[in-house]
Protein backbone atom coordinates (compact mmCIF):
# COMPACT_ATOMS: atom_id res chain seq x y z
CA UNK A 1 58.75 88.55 158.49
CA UNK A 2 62.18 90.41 158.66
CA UNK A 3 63.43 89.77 155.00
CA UNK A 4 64.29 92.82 153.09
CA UNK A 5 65.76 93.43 149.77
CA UNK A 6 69.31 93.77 151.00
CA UNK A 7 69.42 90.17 152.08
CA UNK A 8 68.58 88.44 148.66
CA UNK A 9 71.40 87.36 147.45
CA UNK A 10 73.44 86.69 150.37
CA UNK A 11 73.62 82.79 151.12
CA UNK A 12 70.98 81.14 153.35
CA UNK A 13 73.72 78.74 154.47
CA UNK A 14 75.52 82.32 155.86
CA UNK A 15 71.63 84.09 157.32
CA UNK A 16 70.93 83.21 160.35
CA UNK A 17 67.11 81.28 161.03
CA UNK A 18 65.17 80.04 164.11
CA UNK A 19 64.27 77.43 164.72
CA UNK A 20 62.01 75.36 167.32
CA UNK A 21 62.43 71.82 168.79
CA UNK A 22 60.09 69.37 168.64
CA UNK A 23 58.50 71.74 166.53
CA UNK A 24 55.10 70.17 166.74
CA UNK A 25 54.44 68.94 170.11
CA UNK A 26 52.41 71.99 171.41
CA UNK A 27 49.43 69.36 171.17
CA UNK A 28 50.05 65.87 172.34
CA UNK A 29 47.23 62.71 172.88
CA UNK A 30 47.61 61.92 176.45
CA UNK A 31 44.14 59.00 175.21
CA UNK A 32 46.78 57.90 172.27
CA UNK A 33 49.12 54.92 173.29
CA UNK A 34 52.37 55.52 174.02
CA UNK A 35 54.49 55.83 170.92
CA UNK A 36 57.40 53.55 169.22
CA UNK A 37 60.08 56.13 170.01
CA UNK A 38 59.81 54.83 173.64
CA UNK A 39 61.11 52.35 175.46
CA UNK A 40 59.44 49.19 176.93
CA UNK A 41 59.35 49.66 180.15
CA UNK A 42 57.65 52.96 180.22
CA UNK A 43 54.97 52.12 177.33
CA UNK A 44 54.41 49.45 180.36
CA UNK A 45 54.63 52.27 183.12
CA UNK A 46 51.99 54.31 180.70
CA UNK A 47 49.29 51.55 181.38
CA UNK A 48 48.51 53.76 184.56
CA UNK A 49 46.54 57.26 183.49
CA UNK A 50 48.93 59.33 185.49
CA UNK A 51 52.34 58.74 183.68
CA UNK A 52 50.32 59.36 180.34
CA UNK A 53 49.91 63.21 182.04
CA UNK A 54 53.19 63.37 183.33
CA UNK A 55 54.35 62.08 180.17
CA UNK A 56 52.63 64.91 178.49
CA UNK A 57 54.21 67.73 180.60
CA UNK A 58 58.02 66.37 179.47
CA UNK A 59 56.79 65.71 176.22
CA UNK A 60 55.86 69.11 175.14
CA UNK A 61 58.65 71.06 174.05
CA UNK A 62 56.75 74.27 172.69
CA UNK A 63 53.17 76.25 173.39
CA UNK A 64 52.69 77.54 169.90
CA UNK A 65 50.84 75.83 166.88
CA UNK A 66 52.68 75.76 163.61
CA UNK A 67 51.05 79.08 162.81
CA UNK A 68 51.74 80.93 165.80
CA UNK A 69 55.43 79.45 165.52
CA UNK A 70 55.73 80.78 161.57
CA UNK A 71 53.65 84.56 162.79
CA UNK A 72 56.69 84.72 165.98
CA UNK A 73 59.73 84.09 162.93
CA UNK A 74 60.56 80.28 163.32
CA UNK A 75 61.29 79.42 159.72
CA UNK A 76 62.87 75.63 160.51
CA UNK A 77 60.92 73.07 161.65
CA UNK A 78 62.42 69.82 163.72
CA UNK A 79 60.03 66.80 162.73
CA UNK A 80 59.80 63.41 164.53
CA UNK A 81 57.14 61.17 163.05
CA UNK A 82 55.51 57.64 163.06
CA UNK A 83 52.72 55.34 162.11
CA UNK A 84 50.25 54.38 164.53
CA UNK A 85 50.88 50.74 165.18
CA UNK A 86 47.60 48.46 164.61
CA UNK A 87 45.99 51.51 162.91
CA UNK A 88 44.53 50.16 159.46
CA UNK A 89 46.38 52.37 156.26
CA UNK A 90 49.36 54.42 156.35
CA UNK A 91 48.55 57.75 158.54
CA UNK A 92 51.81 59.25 159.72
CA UNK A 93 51.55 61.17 162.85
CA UNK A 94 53.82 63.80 164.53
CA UNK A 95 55.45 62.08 167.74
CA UNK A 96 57.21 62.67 171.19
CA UNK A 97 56.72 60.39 173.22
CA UNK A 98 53.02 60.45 172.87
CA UNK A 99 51.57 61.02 169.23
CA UNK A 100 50.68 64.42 168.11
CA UNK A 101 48.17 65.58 165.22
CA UNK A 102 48.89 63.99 161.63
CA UNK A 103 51.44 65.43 159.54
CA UNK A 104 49.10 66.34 156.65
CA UNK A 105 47.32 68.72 158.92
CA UNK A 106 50.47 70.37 160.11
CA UNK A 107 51.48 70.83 156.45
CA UNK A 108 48.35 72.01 155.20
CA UNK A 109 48.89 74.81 158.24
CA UNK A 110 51.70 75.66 156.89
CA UNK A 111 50.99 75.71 153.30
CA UNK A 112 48.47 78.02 154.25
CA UNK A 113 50.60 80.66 156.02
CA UNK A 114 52.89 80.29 153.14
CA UNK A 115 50.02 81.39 150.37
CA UNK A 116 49.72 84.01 152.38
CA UNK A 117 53.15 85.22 152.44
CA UNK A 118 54.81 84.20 149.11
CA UNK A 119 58.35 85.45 149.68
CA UNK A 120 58.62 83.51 153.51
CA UNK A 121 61.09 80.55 152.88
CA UNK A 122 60.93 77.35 155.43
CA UNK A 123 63.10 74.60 156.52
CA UNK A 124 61.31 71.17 157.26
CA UNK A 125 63.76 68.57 158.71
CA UNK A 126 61.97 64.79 159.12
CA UNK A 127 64.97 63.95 160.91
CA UNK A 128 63.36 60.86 163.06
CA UNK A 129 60.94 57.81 161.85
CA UNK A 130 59.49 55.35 164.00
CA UNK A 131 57.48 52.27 163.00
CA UNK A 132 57.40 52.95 159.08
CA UNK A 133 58.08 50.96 156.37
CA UNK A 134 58.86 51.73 152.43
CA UNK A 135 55.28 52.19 152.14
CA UNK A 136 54.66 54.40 154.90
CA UNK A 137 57.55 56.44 153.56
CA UNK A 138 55.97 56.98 149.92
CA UNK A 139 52.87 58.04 151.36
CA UNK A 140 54.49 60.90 153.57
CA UNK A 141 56.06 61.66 150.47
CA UNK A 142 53.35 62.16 148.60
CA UNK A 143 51.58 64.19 151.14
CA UNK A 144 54.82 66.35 151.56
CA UNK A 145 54.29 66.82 147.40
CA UNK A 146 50.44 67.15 147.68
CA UNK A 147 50.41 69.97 150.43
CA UNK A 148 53.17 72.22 148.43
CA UNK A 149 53.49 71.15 144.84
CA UNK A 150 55.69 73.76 143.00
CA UNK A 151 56.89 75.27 146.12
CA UNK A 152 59.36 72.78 146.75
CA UNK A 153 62.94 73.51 146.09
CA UNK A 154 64.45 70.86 144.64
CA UNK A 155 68.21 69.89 145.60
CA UNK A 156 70.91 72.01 144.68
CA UNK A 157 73.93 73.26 145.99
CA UNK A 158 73.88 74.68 149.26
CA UNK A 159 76.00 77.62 148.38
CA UNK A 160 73.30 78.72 145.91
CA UNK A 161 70.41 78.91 147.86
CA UNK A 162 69.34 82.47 148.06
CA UNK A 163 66.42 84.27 148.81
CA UNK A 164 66.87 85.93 145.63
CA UNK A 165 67.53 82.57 144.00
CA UNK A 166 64.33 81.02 145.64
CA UNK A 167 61.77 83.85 144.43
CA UNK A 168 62.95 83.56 141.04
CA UNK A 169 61.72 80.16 141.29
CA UNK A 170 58.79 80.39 143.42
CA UNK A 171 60.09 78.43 146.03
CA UNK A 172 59.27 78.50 149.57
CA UNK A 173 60.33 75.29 151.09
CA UNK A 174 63.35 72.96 151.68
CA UNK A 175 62.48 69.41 152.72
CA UNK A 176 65.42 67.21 154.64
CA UNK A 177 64.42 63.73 154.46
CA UNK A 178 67.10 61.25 156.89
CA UNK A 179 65.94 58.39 154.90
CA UNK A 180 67.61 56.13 151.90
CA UNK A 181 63.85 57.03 149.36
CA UNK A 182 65.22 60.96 149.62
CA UNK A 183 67.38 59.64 146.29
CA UNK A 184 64.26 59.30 144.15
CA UNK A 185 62.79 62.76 144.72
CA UNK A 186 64.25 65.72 143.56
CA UNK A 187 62.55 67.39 145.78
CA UNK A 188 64.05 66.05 149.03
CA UNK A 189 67.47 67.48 150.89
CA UNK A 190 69.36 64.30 152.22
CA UNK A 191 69.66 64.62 155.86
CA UNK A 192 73.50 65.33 155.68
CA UNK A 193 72.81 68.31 154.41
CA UNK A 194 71.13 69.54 157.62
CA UNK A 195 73.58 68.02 160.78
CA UNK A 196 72.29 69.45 163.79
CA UNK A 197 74.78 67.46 167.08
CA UNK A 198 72.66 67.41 170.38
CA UNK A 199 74.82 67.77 172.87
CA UNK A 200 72.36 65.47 175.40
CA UNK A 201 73.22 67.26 178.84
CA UNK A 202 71.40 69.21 181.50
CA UNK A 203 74.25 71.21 182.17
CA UNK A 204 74.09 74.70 180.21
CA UNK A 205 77.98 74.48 180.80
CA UNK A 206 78.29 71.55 178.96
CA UNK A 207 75.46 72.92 176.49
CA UNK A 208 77.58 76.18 175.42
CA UNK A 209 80.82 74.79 175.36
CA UNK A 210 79.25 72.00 173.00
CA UNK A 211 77.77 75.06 170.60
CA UNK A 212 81.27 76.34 170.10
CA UNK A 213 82.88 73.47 169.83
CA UNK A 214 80.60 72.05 166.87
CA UNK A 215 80.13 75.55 165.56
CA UNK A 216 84.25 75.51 164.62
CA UNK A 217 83.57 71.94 162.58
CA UNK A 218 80.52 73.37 160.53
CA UNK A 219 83.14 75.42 158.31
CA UNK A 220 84.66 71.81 156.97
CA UNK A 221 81.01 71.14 155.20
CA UNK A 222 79.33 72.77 152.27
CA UNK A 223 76.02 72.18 154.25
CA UNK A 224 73.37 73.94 156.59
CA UNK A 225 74.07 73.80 160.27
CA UNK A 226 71.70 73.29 163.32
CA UNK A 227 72.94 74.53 166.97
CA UNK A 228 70.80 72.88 168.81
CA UNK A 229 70.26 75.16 172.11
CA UNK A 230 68.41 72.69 174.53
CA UNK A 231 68.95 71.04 177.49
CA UNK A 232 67.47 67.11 177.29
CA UNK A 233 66.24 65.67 180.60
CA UNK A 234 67.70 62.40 181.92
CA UNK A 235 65.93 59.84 183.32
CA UNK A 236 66.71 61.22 186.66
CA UNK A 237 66.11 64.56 185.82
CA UNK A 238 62.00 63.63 185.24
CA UNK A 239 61.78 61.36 188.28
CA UNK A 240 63.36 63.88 190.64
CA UNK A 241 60.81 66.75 189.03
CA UNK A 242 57.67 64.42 187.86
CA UNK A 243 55.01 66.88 188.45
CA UNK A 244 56.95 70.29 187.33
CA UNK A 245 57.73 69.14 184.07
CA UNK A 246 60.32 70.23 181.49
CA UNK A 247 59.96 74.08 181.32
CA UNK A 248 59.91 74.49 184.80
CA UNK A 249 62.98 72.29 185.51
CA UNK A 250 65.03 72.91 182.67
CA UNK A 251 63.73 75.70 180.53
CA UNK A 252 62.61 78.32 182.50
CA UNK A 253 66.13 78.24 184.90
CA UNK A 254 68.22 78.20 181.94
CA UNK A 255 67.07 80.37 178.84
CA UNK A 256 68.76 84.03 180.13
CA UNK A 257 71.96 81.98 180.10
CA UNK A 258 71.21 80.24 176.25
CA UNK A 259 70.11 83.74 175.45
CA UNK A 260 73.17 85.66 176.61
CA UNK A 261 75.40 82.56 174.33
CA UNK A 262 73.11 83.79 171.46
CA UNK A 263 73.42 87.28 172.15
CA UNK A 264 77.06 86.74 171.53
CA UNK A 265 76.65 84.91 168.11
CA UNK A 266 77.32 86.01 164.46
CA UNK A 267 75.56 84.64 161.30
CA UNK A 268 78.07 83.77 158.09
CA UNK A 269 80.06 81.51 156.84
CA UNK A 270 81.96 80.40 160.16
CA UNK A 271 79.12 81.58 162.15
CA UNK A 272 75.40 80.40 163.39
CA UNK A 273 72.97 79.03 160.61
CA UNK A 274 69.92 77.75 162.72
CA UNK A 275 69.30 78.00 165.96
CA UNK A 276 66.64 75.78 167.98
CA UNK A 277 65.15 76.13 171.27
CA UNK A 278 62.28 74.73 173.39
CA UNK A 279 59.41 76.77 174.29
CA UNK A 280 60.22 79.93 171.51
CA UNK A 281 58.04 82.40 173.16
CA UNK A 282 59.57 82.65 176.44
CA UNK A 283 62.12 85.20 176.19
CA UNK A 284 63.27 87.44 172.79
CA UNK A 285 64.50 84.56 171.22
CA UNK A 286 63.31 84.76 167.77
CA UNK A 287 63.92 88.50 168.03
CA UNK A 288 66.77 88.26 168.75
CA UNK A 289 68.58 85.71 166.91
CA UNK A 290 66.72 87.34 163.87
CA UNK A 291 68.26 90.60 164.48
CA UNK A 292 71.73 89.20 164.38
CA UNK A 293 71.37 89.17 160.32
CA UNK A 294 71.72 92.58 160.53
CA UNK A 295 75.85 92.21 161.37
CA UNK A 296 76.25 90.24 157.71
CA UNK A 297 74.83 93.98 156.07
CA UNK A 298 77.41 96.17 158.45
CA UNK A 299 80.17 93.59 156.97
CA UNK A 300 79.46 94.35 153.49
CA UNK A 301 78.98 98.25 154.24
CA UNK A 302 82.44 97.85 156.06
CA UNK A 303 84.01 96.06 152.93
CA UNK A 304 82.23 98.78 150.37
């Protein structure tokens, strides 16, 4: 979308991405039970129809599909996913709090954007399992392998990931896997090599002053960095505001304020990597954190 020639060789660990939150939960199966990432007591509650649809409207985090999302500028994708308990094989589903579509279909989406545009370079973090086993693992695996073949970068170290580095190759995807099996594939980042701290408040306060704080630890670690910009509801939070939902409660109220932190950001070494956020489209985000890659090029003109 945005990357010209002048940014090849600098290092994607020092450009600065967006990202999107619960990257795939724009569709969510309200008929679906409720999945394993919840807790007992509401897959109980979810017996009656109407949690199931107020489930739904805290359980989306974004409006766009995977292609809209990669056609806006996200290039890093946060992926929860799980087996379907009692289903017969080993289909592995995007999930949050209800299930979403299967994985293979969301990769096939995106393998398809990415034929289309062969120097666009992605980040796909599988950062959560639920109810999966070995097996389930090596046949998300496998899928992961069948959807993008010689596209995937294998592991390397972080500071030589370039754009430049990656076309050479034909590469156009990096694959964090937070599980042991990423050691027998070449092809998969282990999940330390893509931290991303929540900071698990409602408080945008307490949100910012988290971003900073974690920012200043990235420099220890030769890795990439998430700052994760959202606000997570509480328990409280979603029974005080059942029927608004999460964008209206938390989203909405609070982006001009995430915006105005982002506004104030720098990509580089010290600086932001990847930034996530719930509900992209709202506001310039994407824009806007994109266009903050253009302070690494007035750096070098500075230092020529």
């Amino acid at each position: 979308v945005f990357w010209r020639g002048q940014f090849s060789k600098i290092r994607y660990s020092s450009l600065l991405f967006v990202g999107s939150h619960d990257s795939f939960s724009y569709w969510v199966d309200e008929k679906s039970p409720v999945g394993p990432d919840q807790a007992t007591a509401i897959k109980r509650l979810a017996r009656i129809s109407l949690i199931k649809k107020i489930m739904k409207k805290w359980s989306v985090t974004q409006n766009l599909t995977f292609k809209e999302q990669l056609e806006g500028g996200i290039r890093y994708f946060d992926l929860r996913v799980s087996s379907k308990p009692g289903e017969i094989g080993q289909e592995i589903y995007f999930i949050h709090g209800l299930f979403g579509i299967k994985v293979w279909d969301g990769l096939k989406e995106i393998n398809t954007f990415l034929e289309q545009h062969p120097k666009e370079v992605i980040f796909l973090d599988f950062n959560h399992f639920y109810a999966m086993d070995d097996s389930h693992h090596y046949f998300l695996i496998n899928r992961i392998r069948s959807a993008f073949g010689s596209k995937l970068c294998s592991v390397e170290c972080v500071e030589y990931v370039t754009l430049q580095y990656m076309w050479e190759k034909k590469h156009q995807v990096l694959i964090f896997y937070h599980y042991n099996l990423y050691e027998e594939y070449p092809f998969l980042w282990p999940g330390n090599k893509m931290p991303a701290p929540w900071a698990n408040t409602t408080n945008v306060h307490k949100l910012l002053q988290f971003l900073e704080t974690t920012l200043e630890e990235r420099s220890r670690y030769g890795t990439f960095h998430v700052s994760q910009a959202i606000l997570t509801p509480r328990v409280k939070t979603i029974a005080r505001h059942l029927i608004r939902g999460l964008k209206n409660t938390l989203v909405h109220k609070n982006l001009p304020m995430i915006l105005n932190w982002v506004k104030a950001q720098k990509p580089g070494v010290m600086g932001v990597n990847i930034i996530t956020s719930d509900f992209v489209e709202l506001v310039d985000f994407a824009a806007t954190v994109i266009a903050l890659n253009d302070l690494l090029l007035e750096e070098d003109e500075s230092a020529t």
